[in-house]
C-alpha atoms as a PDB file:
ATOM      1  CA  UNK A   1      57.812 -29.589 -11.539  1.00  0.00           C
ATOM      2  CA  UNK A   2      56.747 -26.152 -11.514  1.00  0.00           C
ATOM      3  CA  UNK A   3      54.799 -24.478  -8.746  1.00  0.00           C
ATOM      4  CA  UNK A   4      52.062 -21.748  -9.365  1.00  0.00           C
ATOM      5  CA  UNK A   5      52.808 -18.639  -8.894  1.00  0.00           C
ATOM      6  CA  UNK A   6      51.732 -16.689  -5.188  1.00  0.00           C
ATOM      7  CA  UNK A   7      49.626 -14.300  -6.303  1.00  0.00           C
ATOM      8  CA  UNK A   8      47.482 -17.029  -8.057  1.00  0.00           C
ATOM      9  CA  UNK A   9      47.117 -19.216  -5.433  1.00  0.00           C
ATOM     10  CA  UNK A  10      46.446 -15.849  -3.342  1.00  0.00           C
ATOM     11  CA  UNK A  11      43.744 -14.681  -6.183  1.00  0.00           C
ATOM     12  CA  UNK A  12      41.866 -17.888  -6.032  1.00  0.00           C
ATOM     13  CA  UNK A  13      41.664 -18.240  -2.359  1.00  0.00           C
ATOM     14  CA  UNK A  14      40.219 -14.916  -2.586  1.00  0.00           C
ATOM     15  CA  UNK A  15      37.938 -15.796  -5.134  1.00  0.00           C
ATOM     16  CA  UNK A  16      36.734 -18.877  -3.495  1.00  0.00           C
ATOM     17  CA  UNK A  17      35.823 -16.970  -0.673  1.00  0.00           C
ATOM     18  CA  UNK A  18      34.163 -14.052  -2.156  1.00  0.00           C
ATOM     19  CA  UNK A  19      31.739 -17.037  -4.465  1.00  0.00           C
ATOM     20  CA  UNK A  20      31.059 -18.229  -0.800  1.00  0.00           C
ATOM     21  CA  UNK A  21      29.561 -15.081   0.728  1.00  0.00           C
ATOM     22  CA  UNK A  22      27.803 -14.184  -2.528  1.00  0.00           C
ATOM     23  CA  UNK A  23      25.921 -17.431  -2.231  1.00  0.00           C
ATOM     24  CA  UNK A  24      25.347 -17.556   1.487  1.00  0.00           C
ATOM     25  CA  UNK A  25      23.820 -14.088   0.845  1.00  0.00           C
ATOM     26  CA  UNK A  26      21.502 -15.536  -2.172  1.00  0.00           C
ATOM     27  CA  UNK A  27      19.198 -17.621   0.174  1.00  0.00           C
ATOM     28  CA  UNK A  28      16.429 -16.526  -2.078  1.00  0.00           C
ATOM     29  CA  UNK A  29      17.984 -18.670  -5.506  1.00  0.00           C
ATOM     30  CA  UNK A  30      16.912 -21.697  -6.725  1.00  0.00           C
ATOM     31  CA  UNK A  31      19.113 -24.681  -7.595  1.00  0.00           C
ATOM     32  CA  UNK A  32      19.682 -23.725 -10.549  1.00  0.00           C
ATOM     33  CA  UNK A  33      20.692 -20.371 -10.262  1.00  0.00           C
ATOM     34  CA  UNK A  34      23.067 -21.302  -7.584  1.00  0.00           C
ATOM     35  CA  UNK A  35      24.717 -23.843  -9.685  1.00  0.00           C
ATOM     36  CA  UNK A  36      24.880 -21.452 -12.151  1.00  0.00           C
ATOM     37  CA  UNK A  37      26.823 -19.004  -9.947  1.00  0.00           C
ATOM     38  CA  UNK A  38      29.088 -22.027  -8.728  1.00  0.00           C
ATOM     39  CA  UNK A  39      29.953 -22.730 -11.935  1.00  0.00           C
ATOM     40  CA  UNK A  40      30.662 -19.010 -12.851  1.00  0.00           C
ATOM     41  CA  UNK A  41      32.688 -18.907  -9.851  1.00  0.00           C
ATOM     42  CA  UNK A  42      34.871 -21.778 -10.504  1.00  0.00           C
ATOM     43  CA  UNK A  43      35.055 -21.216 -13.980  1.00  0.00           C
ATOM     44  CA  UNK A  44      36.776 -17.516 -13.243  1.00  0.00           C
ATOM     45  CA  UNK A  45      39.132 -19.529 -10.733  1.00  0.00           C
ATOM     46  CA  UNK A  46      40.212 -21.795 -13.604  1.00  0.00           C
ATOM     47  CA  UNK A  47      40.181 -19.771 -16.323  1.00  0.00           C
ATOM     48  CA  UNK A  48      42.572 -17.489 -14.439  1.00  0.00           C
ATOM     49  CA  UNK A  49      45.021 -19.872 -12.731  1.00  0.00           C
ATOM     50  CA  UNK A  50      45.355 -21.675 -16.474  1.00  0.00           C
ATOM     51  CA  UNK A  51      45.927 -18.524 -18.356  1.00  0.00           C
ATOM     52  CA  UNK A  52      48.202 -16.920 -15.681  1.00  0.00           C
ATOM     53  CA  UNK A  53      45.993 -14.496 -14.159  1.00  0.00           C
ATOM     54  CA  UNK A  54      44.237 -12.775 -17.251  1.00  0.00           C
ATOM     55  CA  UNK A  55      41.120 -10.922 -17.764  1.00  0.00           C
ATOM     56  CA  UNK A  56      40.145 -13.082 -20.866  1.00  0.00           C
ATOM     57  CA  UNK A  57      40.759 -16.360 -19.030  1.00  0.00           C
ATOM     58  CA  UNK A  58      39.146 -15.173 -16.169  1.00  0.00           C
ATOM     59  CA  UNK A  59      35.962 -14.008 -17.810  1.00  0.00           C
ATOM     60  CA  UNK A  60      35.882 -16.869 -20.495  1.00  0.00           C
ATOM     61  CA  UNK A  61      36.176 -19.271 -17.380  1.00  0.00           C
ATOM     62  CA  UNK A  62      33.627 -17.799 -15.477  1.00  0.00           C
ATOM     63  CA  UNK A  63      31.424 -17.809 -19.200  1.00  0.00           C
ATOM     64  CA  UNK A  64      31.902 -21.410 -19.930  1.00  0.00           C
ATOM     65  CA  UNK A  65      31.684 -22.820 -15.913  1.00  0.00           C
ATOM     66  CA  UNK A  66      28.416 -20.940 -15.701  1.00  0.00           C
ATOM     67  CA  UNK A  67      26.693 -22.473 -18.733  1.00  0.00           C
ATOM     68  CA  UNK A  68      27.951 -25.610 -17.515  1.00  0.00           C
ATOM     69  CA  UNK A  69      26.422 -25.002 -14.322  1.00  0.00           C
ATOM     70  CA  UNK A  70      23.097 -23.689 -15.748  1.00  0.00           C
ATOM     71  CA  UNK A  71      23.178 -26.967 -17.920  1.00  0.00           C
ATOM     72  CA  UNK A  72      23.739 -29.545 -14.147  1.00  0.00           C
ATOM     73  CA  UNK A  73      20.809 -28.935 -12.834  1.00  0.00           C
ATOM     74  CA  UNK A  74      17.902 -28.414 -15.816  1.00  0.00           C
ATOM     75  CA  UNK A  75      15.214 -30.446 -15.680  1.00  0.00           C
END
């Protein structure tokens, strides 16, 4: 089986943790627009570890996981 690479286990730990202090530092959100960043965050962590660390899969992650977020919680 193969293992991920280092660096992209290293570039979404660091991603988790930089979508944690940007939403401990937006108290001031609503629901919505913290799912919304969630999903965005996520998104860019997929996106990149599928598509081996690049920009396109990265961004197009972070695109798709926060419309997908938006979408959770409408009412």
């Amino acid at each position: 089986m193969h293992t991920s690479h280092p660096l992209i286990r290293i570039f979404g730990t660091a991603m988790l943790a930089m979508a944690s202090l940007a939403l401990a530092a937006c108290s001031g959100m609503t629901q919505q627009e913290k799912s919304t960043a969630i999903g965005a965050g996520v998104g860019a962590i997929g996106g990149a570890i599928l598509t081996g660390g690049s920009t396109a899969g990265t961004l197009g992650g972070a695109a798709v996981g926060g419309v997908i977020g938006h979408e959770v919680d409408k009412k």
